[in-house]
Protein backbone atom coordinates (compact mmCIF):
# COMPACT_ATOMS: atom_id res chain seq x y z
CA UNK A 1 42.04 -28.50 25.35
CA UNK A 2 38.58 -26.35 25.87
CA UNK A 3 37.70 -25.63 29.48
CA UNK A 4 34.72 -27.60 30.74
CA UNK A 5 32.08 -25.54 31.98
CA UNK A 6 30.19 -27.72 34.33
CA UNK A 7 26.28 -27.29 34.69
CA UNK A 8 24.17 -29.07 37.61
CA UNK A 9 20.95 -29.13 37.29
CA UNK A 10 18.27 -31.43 39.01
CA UNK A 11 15.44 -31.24 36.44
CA UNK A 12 16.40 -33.46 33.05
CA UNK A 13 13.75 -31.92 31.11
CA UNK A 14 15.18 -28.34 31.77
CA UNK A 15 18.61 -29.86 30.42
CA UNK A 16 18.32 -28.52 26.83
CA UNK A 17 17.39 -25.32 27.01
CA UNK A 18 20.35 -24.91 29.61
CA UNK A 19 22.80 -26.37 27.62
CA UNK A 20 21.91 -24.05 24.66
CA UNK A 21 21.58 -20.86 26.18
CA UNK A 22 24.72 -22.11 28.62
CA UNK A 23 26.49 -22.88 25.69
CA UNK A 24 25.64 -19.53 23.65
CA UNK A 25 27.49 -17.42 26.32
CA UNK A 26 30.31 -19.13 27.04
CA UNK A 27 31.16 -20.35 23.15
CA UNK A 28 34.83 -20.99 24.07
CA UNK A 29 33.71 -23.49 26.83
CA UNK A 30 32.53 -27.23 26.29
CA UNK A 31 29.44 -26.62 28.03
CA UNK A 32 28.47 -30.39 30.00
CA UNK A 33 24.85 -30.13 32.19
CA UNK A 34 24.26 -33.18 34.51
CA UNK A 35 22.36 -34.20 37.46
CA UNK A 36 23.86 -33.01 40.57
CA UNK A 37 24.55 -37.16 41.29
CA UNK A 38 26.59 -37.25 38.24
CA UNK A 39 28.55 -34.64 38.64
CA UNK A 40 29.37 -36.29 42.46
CA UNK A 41 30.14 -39.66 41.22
CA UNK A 42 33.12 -37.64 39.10
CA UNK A 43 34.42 -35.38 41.89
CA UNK A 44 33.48 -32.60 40.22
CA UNK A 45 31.95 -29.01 41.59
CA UNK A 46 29.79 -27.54 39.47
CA UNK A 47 30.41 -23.82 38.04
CA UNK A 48 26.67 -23.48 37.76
CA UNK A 49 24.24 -25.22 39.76
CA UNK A 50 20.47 -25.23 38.95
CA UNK A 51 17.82 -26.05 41.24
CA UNK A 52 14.12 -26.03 40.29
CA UNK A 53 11.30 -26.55 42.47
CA UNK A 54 7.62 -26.28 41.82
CA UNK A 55 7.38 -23.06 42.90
CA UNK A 56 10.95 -21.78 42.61
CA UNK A 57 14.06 -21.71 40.62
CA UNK A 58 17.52 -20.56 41.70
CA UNK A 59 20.63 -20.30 39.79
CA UNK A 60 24.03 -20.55 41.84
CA UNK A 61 27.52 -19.34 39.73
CA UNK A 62 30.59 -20.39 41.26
CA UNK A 63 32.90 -18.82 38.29
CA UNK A 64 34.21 -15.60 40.07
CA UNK A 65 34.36 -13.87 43.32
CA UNK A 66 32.39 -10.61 44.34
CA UNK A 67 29.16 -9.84 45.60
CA UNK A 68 26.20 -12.05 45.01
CA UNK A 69 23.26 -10.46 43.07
CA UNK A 70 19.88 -11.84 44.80
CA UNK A 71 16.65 -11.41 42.58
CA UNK A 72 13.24 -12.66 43.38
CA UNK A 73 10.88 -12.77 40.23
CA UNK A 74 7.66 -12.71 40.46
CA UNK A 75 4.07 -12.83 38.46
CA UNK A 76 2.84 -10.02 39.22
CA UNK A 77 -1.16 -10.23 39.79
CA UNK A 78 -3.35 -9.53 36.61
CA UNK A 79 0.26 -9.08 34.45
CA UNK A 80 2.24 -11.14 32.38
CA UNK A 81 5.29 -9.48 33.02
CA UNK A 82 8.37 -11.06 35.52
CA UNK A 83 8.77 -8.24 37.93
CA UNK A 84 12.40 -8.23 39.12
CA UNK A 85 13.13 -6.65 42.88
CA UNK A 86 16.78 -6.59 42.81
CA UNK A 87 18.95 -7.29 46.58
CA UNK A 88 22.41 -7.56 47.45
CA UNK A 89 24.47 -9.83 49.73
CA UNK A 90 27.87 -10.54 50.36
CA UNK A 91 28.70 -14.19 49.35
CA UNK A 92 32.19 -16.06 49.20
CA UNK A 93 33.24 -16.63 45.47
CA UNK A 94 29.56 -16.95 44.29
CA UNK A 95 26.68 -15.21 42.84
CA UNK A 96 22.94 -16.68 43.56
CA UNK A 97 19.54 -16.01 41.42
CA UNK A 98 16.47 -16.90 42.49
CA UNK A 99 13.17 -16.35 40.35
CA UNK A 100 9.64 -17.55 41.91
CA UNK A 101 7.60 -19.64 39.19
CA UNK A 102 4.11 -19.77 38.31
CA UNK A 103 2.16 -22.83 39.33
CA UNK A 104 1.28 -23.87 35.45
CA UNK A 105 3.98 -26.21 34.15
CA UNK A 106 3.96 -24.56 31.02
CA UNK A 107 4.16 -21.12 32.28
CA UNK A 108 6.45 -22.08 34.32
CA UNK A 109 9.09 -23.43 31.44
CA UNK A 110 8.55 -19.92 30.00
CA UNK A 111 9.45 -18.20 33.04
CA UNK A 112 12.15 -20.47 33.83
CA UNK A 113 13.49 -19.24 29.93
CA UNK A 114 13.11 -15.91 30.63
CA UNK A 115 15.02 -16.30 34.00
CA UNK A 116 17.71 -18.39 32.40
CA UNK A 117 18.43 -16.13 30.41
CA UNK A 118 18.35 -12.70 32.03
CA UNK A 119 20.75 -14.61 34.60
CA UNK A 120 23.44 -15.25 32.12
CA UNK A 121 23.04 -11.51 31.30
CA UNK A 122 23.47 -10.21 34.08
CA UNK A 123 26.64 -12.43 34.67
CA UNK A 124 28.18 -12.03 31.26
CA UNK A 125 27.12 -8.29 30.57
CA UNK A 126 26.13 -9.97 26.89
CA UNK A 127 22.64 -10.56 25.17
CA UNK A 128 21.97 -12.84 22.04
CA UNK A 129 20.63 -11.52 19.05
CA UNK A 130 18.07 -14.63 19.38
CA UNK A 131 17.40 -14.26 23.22
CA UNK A 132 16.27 -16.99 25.00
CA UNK A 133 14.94 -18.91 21.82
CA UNK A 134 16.69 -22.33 21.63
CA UNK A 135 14.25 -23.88 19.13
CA UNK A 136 15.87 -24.21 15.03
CA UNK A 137 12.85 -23.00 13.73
CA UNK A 138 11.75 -19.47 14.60
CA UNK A 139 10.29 -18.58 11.76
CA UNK A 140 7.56 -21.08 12.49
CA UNK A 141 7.02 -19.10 15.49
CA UNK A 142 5.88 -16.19 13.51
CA UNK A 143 4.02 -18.31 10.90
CA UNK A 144 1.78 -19.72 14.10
CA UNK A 145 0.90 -15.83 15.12
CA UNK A 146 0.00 -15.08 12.12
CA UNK A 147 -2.34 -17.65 11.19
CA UNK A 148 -3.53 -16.49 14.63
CA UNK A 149 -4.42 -13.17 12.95
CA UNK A 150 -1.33 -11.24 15.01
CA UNK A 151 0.00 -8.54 12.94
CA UNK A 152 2.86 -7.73 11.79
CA UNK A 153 3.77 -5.10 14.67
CA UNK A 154 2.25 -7.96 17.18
CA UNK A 155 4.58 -10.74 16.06
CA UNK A 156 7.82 -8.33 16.21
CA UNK A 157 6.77 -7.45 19.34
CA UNK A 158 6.24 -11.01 20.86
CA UNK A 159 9.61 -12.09 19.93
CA UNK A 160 11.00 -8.98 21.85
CA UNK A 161 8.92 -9.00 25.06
CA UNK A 162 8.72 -13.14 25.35
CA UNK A 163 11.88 -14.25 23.92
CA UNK A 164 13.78 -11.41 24.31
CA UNK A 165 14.59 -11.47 20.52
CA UNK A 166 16.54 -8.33 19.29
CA UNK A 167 14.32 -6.15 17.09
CA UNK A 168 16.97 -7.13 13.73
CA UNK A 169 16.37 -10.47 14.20
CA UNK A 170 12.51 -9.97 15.48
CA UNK A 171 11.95 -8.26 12.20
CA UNK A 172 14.20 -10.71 9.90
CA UNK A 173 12.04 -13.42 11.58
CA UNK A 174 8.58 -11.20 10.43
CA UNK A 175 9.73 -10.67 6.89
CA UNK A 176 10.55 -13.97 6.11
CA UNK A 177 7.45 -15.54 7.74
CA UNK A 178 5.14 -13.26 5.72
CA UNK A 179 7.54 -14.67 2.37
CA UNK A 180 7.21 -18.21 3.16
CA UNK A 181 3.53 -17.92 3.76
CA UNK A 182 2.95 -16.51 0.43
CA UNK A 183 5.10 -19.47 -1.40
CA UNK A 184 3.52 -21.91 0.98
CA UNK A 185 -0.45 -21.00 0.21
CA UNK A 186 0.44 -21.98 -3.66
CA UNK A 187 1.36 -25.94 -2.26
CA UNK A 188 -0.95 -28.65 -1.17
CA UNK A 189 0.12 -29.39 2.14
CA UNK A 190 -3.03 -31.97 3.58
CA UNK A 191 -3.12 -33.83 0.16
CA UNK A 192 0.01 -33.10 -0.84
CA UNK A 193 3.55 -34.37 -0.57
CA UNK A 194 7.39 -34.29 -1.20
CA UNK A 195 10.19 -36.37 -1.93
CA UNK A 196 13.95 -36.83 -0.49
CA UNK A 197 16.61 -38.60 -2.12
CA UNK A 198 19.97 -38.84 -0.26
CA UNK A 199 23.22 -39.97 -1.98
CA UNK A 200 25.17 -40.41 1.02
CA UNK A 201 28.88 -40.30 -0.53
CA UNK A 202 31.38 -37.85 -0.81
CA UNK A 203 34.95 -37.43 -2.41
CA UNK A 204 36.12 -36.09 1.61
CA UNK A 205 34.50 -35.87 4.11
CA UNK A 206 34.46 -31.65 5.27
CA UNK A 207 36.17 -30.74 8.52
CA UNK A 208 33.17 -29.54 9.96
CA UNK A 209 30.20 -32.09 8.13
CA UNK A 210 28.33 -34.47 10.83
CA UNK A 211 25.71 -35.53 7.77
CA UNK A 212 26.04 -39.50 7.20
CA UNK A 213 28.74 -39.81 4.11
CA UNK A 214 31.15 -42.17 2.95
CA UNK A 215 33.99 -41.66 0.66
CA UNK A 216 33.28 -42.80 -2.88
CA UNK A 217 36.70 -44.25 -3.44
CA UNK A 218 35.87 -47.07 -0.50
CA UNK A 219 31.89 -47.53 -1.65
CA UNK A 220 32.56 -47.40 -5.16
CA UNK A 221 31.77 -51.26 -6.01
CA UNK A 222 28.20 -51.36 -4.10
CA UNK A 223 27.18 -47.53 -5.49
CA UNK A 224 24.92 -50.31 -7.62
CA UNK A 225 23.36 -52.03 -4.67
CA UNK A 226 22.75 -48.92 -3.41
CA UNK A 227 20.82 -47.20 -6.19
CA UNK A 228 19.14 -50.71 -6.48
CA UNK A 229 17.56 -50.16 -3.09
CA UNK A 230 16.45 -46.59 -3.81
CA UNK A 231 14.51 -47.76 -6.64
CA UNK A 232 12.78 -50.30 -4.30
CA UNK A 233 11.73 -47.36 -2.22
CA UNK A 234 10.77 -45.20 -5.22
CA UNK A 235 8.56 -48.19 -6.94
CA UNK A 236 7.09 -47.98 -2.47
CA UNK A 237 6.26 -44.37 -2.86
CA UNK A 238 4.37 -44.94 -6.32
CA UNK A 239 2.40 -47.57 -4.81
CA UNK A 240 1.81 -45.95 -1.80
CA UNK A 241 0.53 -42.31 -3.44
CA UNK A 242 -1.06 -43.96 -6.05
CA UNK A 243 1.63 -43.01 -9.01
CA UNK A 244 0.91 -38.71 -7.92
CA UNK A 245 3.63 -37.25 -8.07
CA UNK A 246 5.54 -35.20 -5.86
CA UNK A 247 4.85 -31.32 -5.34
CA UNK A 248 8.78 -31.00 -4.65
CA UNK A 249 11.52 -33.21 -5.50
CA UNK A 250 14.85 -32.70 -3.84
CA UNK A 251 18.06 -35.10 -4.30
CA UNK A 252 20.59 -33.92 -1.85
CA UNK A 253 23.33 -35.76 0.37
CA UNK A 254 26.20 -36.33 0.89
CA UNK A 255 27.25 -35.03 -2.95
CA UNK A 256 24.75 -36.62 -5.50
CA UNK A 257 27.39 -35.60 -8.47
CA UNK A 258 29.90 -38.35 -6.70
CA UNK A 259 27.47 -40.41 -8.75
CA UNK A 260 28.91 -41.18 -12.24
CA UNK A 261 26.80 -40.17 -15.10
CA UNK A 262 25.68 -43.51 -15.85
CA UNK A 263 24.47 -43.79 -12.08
CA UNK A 264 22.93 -40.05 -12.11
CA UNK A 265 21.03 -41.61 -15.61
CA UNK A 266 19.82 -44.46 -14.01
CA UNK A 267 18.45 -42.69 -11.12
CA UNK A 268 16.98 -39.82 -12.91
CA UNK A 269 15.66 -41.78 -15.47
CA UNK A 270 13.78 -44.13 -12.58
CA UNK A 271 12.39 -40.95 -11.15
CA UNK A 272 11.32 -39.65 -14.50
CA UNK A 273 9.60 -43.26 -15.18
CA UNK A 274 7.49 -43.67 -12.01
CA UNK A 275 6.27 -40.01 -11.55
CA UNK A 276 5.09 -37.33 -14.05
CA UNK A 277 8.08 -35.23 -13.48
CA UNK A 278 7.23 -32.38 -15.70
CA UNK A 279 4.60 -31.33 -12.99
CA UNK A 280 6.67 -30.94 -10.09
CA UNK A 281 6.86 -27.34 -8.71
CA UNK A 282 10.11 -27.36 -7.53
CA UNK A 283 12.96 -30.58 -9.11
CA UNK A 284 16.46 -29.71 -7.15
CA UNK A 285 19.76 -31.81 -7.26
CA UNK A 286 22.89 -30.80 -5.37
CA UNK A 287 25.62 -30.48 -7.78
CA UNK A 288 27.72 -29.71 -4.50
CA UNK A 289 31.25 -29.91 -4.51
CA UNK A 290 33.29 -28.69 -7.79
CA UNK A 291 35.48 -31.73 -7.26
CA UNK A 292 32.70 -33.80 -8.22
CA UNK A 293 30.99 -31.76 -11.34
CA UNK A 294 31.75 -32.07 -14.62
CA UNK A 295 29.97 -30.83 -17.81
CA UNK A 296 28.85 -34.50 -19.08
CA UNK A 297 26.90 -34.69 -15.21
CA UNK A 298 25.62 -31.37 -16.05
CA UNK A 299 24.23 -32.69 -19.32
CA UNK A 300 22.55 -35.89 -17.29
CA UNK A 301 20.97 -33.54 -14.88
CA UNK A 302 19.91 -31.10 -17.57
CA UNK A 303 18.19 -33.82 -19.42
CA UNK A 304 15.49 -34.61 -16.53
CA UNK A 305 13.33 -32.00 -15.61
CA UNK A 306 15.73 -30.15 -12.82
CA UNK A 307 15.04 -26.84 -12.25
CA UNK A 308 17.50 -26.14 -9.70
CA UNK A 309 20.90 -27.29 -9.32
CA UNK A 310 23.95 -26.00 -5.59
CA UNK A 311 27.42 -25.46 -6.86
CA UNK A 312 28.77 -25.08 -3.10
CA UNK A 313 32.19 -23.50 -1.96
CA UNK A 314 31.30 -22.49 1.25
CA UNK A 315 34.38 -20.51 0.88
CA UNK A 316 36.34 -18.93 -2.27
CA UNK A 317 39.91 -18.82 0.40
CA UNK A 318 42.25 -21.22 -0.77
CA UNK A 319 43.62 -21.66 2.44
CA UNK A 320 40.12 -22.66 4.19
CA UNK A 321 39.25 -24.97 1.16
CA UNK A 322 42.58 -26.87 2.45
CA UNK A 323 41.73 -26.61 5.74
CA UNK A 324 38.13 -28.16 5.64
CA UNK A 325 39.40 -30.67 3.34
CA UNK A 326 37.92 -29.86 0.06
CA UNK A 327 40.45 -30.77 -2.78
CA UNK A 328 38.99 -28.64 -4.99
CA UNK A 329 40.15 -24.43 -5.10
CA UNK A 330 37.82 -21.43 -5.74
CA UNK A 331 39.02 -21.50 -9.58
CA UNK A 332 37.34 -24.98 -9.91
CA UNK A 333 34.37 -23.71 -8.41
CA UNK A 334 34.00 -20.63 -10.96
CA UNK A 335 34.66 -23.17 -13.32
CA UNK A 336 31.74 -25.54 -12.68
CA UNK A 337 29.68 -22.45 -12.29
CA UNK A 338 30.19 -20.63 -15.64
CA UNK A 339 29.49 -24.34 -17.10
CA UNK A 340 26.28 -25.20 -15.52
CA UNK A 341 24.79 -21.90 -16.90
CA UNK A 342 26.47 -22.77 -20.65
CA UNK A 343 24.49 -26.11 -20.35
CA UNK A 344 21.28 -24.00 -19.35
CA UNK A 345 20.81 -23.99 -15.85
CA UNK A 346 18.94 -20.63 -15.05
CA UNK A 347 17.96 -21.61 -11.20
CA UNK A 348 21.63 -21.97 -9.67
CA UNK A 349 21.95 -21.70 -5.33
CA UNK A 350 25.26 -21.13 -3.87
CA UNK A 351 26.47 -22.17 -0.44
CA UNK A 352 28.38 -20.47 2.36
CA UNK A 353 29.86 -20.84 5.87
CA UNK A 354 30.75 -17.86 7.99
CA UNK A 355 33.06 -18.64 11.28
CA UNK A 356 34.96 -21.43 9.50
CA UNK A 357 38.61 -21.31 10.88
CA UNK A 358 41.20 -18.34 10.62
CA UNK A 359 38.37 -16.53 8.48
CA UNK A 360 37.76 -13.04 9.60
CA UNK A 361 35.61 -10.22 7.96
CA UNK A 362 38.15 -9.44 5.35
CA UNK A 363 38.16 -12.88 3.96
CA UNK A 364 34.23 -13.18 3.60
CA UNK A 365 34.06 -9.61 2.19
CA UNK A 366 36.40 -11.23 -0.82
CA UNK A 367 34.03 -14.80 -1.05
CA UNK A 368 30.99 -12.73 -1.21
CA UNK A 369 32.68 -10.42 -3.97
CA UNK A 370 33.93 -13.21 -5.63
CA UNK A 371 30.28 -14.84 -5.42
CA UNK A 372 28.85 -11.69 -6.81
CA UNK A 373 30.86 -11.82 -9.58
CA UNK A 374 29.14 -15.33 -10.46
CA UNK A 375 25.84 -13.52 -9.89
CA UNK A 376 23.72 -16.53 -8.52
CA UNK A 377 20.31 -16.81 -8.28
CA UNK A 378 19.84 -17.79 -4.75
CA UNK A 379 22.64 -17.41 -1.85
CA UNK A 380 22.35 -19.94 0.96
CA UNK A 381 24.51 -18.10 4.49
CA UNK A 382 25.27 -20.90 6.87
CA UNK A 383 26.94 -20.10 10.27
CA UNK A 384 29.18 -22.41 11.48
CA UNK A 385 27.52 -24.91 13.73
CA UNK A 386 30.07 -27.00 15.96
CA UNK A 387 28.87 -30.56 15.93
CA UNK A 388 29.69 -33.25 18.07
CA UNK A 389 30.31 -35.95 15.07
CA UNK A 390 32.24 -33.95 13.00
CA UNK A 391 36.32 -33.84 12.78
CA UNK A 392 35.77 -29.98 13.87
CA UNK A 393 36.36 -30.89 17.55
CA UNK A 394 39.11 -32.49 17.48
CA UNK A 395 40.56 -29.30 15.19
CA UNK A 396 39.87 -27.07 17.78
CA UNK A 397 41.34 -29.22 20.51
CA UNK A 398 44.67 -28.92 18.53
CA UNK A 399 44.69 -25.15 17.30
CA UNK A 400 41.79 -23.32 19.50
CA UNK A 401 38.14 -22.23 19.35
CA UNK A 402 39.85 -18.69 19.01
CA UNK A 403 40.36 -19.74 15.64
CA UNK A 404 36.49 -19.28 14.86
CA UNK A 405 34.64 -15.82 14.33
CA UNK A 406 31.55 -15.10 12.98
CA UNK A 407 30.03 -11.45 14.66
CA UNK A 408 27.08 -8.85 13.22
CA UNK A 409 30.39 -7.96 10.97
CA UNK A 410 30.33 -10.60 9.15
CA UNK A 411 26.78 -11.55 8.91
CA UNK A 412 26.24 -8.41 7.91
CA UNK A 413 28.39 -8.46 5.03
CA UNK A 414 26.61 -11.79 3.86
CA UNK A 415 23.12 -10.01 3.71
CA UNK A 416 24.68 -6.82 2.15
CA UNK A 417 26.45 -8.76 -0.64
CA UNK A 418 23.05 -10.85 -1.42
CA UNK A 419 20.59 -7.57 -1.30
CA UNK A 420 23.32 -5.79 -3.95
CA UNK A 421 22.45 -9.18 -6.24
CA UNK A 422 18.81 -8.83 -6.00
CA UNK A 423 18.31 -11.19 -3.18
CA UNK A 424 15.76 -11.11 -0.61
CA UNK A 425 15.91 -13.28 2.03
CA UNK A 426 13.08 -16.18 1.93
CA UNK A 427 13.76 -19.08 4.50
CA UNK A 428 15.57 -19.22 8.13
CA UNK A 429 16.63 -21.85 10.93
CA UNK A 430 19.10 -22.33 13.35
CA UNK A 431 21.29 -25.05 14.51
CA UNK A 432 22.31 -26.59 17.98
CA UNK A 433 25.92 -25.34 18.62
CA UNK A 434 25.55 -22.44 16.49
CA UNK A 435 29.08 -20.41 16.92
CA UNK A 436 28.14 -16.69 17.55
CA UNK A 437 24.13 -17.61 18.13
CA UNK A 438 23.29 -16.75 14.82
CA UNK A 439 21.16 -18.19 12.00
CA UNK A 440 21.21 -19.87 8.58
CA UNK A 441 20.02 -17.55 5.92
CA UNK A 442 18.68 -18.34 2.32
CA UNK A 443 18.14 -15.37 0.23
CA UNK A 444 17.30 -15.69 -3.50
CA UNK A 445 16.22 -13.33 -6.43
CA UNK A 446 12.65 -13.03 -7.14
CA UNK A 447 11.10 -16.36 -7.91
CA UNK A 448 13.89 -18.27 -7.86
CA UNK A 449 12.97 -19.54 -3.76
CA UNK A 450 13.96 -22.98 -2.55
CA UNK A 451 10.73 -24.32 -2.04
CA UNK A 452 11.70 -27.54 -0.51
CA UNK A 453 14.02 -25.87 1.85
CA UNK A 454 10.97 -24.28 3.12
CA UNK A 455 8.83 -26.85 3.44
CA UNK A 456 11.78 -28.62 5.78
CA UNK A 457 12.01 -26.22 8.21
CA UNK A 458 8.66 -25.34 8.27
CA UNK A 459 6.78 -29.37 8.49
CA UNK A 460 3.39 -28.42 6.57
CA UNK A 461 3.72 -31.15 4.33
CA UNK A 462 4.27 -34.83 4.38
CA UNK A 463 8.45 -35.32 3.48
CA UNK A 464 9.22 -39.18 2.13
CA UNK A 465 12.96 -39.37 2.36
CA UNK A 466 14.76 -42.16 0.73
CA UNK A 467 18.54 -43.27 1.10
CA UNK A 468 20.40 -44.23 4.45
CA UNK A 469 20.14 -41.99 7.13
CA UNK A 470 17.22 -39.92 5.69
CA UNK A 471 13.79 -39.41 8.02
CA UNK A 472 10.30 -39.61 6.90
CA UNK A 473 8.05 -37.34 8.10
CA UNK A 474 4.34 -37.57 7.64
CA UNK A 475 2.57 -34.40 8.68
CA UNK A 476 -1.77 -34.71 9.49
CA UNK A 477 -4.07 -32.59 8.81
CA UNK A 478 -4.34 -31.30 12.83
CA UNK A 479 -0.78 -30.45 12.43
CA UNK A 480 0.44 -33.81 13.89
CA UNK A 481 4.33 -34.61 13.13
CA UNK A 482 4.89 -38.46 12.82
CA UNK A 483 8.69 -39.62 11.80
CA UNK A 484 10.22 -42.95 10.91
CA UNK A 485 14.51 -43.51 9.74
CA UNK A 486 16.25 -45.34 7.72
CA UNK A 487 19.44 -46.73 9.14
CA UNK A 488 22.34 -44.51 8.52
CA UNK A 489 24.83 -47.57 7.84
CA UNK A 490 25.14 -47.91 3.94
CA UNK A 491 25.69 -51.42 4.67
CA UNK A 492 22.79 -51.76 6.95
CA UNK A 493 20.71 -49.78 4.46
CA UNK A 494 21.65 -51.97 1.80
CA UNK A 495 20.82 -55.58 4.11
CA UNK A 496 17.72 -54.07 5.66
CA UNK A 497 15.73 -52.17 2.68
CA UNK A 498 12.43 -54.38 2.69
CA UNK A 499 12.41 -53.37 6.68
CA UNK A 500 12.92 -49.67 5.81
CA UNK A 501 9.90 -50.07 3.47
CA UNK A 502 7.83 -51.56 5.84
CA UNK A 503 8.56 -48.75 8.45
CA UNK A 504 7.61 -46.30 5.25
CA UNK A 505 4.26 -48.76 5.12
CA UNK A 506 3.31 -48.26 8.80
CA UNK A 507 3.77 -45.08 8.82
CA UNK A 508 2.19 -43.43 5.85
CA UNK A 509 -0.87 -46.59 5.73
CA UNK A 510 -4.06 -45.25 7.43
């Protein structure tokens, strides 16, 4: 059973960030913030109390006996810089932090970050290669200085001195803004727009997956129904752009190969009927799983204008393919490689996860040789993200969090294995309950960029996602973000599709 680490705090729009950054230092804890009354009504003391004021925030630990470290902050006049005057006072099995804020409520989030954070340093003796960042999309960070005109130096430099960002990840964060800008100026992104399809079914579920999937043995018999209400949505997207097509077309899940041919025809061929498919920039389906490939799927795919195809492992250990639940083993998956690139495929991703359980450096030195040996075009390097709907949990309440390890090791062994294949990496994010406070990496060889995985993590274009469980959203020209979902219930889906299309309707109608 994890320890609970229990977090007070009397502000519940501070909650987040304090769970993240919380959660990021003590990774073997199940980190729980409440209001102070919440944590009362349970009998519980909290190991961490937080108490913000307008003018003041202080930070109480409870989690080990010694002296107390007291430090005032403060802005100093005509400087943006937290000035820390450091005191010290005997306490009784506590240690207190207190950090003056400035009167502007923004500022004073920012401060309160900075604080936060420096806190949990000072307690833990650790820092986070991300620093106090607790957003999952950095990268836009860096893209907003530099339409700003900020430099290259500037924006490196920001990250450091305001979010405390280490200067590997500072300049990680720099090189891939200054790639995605570069793929982004060749889209449309006011006129423009893209289009999801999910295929939420699976042959297993993965230990770790939270996405909405079902298994295909129990769905099987309504698989019809269900393609019968994406084409309702696809004939709503024609009428509602007009028949333009797409810049970016992107069919993911789920597995869309647990689709038999005949489905993936029907589908494909509905696409390739309502929109002029041999424009799109970018046409990507998830082969996924090598359970759920075969070479007549491959020949459906091949047939409809895809240019890019995932053939994901996530790991070549046979042991860890067992473990997650993936009936399939790393010889399947060279097998369902080599054959997508006999049937032509020349655009071919690969996925990973570091941190997945009992996997230590050794073991992803051998996937990423392994992978090499495939020689992909694009690599994508997930960290392991614990999620609260996923079977993970419950995993590590039976065999320990110990079990998990991703470190600078092993991430660095990721990127070195993808730069010796002639990948550069184009597109980053990060993920709530990300073991190790790391980052999902997507490097690819030289024109062969996911431009769709971009344009998600980045929100410069309008995204129309189709299928249960998917999100719309419709980006305006001011940089406005508008969203609406479908229901993630396949049955739901299925009952409800003229009211998903009239959510679609009010959104995307001027």
């Amino acid at each position: 059973m994890r320890q609970i680490l229990a977090v007070s705090c009397n502000r519940e729009n501070y909650e987040y960030d304090i769970h993240a950054l919380v959660q990021s230092f003590y990774p073997t804890m199940l980190v729980k913030v409440l209001l102070p009354e919440k944590w009362e009504e349970q009998g519980v003391s909290a190991d961490i109390v937080v108490s913000i004021s307008d003018s003041r925030a202080q930070m109480v630990f409870r989690m080990r006996d010694g002296e107390t470290s007291s430090s005032d902050r403060e802005q100093a006049d005509g400087c943006s810089e937290i000035l820390l005057k450091s005191t010290k006072e005997q306490a009784d099995h506590s240690h207190k932090y207190v950090m003056s804020l400035p009167a502007e409520k923004q500022k004073a989030k920012a401060a309160f970050k900075h604080f936060l954070y420096e806190t949990l340093c000072a307690e833990t003796k650790m820092t986070l290669p991300w620093g106090n960042l607790t957003g999952i999309r950095p990268t836009k960070l860096a893209m907003e200085l530099i339409e700003r005109g900020a430099s290259g130096e500037d924006v490196v430099l920001f990250l450091q001195k305001e979010h405390d960002v280490s200067p590997e990840k500072a300049a990680l964060c720099l090189d891939i803004a200054l790639r995605e800008k570069s793929i982004l100026e060749q889209l449309d992104g006011e006129n423009g727009y893209s289009l999801y399809i999910g295929i939420p079914f699976c042959p297993t579920t993965c230990l770790y997956c939270s996405f909405t999937s079902y298994p295909v043995s129990v769905w099987e018999k309504r698989m019809d129904e269900y393609l019968d209400c994406l084409c309702k949505e696809i004939d709503y997207v024609r009428e509602a752009f007009g028949g333009k097509a797409p810049e970016t077309l992107y069919i993911g899940g789920g597995t869309p190969t647990s689709l038999s041919p005949e489905r993936l025809e029907r589908l494909l061929h509905k696409l390739e009927e309502t929109f002029p498919l041999k424009d799109l920039k970018e046409f990507t389906v998830e082969a996924g799983r090598a359970d759920s490939i075969t070479r007549e799927k491959l020949q459906v795919i091949r047939r409809h204008h895809v240019t890019r195809i995932s053939v994901n492992p996530q790991t070549m250990k046979e042991e860890t393919l067992r473990i997650i639940g993936r009936r399939h083993t790393a010889a399947q998956v060279r097998e369902a490689f080599i054959m997508a690139r006999e049937e032509g495929f020349d655009n071919i991703n690969m996925d990973l996860i570091l941190g997945l359980p009992g996997e230590n450096a050794e073991d992803v030195a051998r996937t990423i040789g392994a992978v090499r040996e495939l020689a992909p075009d694009s690599l994508t390097v997930h960290s392991l993200a614990l999620k609260r709907a996923s079977r993970l949990n419950q995993w590590i309440e039976e065999n320990g969090i110990e079990t998990l390890c991703n470190t600078d090791e092993t991430m660095a062994i990721a990127a070195a294995g993808a730069k010796e294949m002639g990948m550069e990496p184009y597109y980053l994010y990060r993920q709530k309950n990300m073991f190790g406070n790391f980052e999902n990496t997507g490097y690819a060889k030289p024109g062969k960029n996911g431009i769709y995985n971009i344009l998600i993590m980045e929100e410069v274009q309008t995204i129309v996602a189709l299928g249960a469980g998917s999100i719309t959203k419709r980006v305006y020209p001011d940089g406005r973000i508008e969203r609406c979902e479908n229901v993630k219930d396949v049955a739901q889906y299925i009952e409800r599709i003229e009211e998903m299309i009239e959510r679609k309707r009010a959104l995307l109608s001027d």
